[in-house]
Protein backbone atom coordinates (compact mmCIF):
# COMPACT_ATOMS: atom_id res chain seq x y z
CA UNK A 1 32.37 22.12 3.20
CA UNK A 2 30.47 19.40 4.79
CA UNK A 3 28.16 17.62 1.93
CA UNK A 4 26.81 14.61 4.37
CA UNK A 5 23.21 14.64 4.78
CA UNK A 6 21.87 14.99 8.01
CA UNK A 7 19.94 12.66 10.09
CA UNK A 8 17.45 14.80 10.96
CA UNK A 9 16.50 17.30 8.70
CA UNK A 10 17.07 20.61 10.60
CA UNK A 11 14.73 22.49 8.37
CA UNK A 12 11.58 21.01 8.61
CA UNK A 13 12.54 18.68 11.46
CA UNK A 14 11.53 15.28 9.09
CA UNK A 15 13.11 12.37 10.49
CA UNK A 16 12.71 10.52 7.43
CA UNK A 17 16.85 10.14 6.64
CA UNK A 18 16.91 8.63 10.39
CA UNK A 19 14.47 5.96 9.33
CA UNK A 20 16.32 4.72 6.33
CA UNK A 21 19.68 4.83 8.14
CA UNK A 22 18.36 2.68 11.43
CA UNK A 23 16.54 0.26 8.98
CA UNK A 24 19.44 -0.76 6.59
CA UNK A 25 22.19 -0.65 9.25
CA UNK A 26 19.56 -3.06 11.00
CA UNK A 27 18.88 -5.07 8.31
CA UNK A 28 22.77 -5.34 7.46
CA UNK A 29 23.82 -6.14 10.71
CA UNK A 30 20.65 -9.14 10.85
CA UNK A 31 22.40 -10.17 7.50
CA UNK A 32 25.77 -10.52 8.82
CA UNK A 33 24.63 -12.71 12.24
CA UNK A 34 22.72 -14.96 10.44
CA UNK A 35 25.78 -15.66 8.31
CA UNK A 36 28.26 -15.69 10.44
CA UNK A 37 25.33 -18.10 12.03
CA UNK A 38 24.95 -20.39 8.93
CA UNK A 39 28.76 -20.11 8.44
CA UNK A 40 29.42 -21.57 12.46
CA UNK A 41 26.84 -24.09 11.71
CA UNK A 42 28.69 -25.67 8.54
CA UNK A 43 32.22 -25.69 10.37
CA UNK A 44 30.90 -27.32 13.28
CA UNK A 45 29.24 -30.21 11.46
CA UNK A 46 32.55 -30.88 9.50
CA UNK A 47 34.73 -30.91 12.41
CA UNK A 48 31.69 -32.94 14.10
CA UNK A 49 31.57 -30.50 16.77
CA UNK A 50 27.77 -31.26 16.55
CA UNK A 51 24.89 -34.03 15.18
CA UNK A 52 23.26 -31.63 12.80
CA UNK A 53 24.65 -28.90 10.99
CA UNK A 54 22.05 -26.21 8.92
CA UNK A 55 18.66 -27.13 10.96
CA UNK A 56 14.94 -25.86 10.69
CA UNK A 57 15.52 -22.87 12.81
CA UNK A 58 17.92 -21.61 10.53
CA UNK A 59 15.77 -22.06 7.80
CA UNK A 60 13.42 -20.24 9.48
CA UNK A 61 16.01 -16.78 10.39
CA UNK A 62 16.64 -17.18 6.73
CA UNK A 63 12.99 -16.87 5.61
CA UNK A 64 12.32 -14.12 8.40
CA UNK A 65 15.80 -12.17 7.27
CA UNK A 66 13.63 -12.05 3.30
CA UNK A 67 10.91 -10.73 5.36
CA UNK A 68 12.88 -7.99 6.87
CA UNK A 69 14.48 -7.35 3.18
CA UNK A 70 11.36 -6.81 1.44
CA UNK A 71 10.26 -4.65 5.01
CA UNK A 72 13.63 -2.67 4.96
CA UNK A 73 12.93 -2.05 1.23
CA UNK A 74 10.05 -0.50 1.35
CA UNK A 75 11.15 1.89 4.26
CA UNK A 76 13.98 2.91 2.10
CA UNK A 77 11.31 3.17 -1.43
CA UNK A 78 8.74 5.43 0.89
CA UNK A 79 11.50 7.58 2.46
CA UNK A 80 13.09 8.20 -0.87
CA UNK A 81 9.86 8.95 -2.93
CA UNK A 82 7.37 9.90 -0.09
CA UNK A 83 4.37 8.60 2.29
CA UNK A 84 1.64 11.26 2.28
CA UNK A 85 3.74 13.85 0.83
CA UNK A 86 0.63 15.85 -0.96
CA UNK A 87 -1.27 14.86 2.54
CA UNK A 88 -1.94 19.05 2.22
CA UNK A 89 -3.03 18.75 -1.52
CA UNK A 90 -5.51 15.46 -0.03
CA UNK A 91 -6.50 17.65 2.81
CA UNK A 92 -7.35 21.02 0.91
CA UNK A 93 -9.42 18.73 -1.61
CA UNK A 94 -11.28 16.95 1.04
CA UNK A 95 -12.12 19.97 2.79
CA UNK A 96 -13.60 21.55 -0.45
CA UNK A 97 -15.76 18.43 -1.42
CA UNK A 98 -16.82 19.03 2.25
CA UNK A 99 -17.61 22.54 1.63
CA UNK A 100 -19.44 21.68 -1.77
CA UNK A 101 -21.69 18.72 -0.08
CA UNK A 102 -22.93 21.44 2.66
CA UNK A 103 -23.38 24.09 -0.05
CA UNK A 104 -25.43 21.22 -1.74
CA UNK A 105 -26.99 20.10 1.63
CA UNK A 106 -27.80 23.76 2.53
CA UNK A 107 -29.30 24.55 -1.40
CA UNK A 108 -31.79 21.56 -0.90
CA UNK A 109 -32.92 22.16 1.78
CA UNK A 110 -33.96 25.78 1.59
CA UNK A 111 -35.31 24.77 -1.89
CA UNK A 112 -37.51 22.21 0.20
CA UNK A 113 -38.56 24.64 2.66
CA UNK A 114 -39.70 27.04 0.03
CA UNK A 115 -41.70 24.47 -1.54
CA UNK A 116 -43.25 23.40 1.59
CA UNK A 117 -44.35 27.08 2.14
CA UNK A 118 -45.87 27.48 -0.95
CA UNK A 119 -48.25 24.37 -0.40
């Protein structure tokens, strides 16, 4: 018996497993160039292969590879516990308090017209 999840849920069709999958293999393969980058950079300046070893751009892929960390994090958080999962409940509710303001709309103003007949 097969107990893998699957990428697509074949249920209800939610591609929400898909997500999480594509962003942390992204975000681990990102993590492995940019150290394999870092790691190039440090054996080249000892062998002198170049003038300047670790630079600003790599300071910058560093900062931007925290970026996609706290990015890939929260795709993993809102797959796991839900974006708009009571989106129905919301919906249902609005609707009513849409309901109730016409009810309240409709009461006033047939309250107004009866007053303006009596005058």
């Amino acid at each position: 018996m097969d107990k893998t999840a699957p990428i697509v849920s074949t249920e209800t069709g939610d591609p929400s497993p898909a997500f999480e999958i594509v962003s942390l293999a992204a975000f681990g393969i990102s993590c492995l160039v940019i150290a394999y980058r870092i790691l190039a950079r440090i054996l080249a300046k000892r062998k002198r292969y170049v003038k300047d070893g670790v630079g600003t751009d790599d300071y910058f892929a560093i900062s931007a590879l925290i970026l996609a960390g706290g990015v890939t994090a929260q795709i993993v958080v809102a797959v796991r516990y839900g974006i708009d999962e009571d989106r129905d409940e919301q919906d249902a509710n609005e609707l009513r308090h849409q309901l109730q303001v016409k009810e309240t709309y409709k009461y006033s103003n047939l309250k107004g017209e009866a007053a303006d007949s009596q005058r």
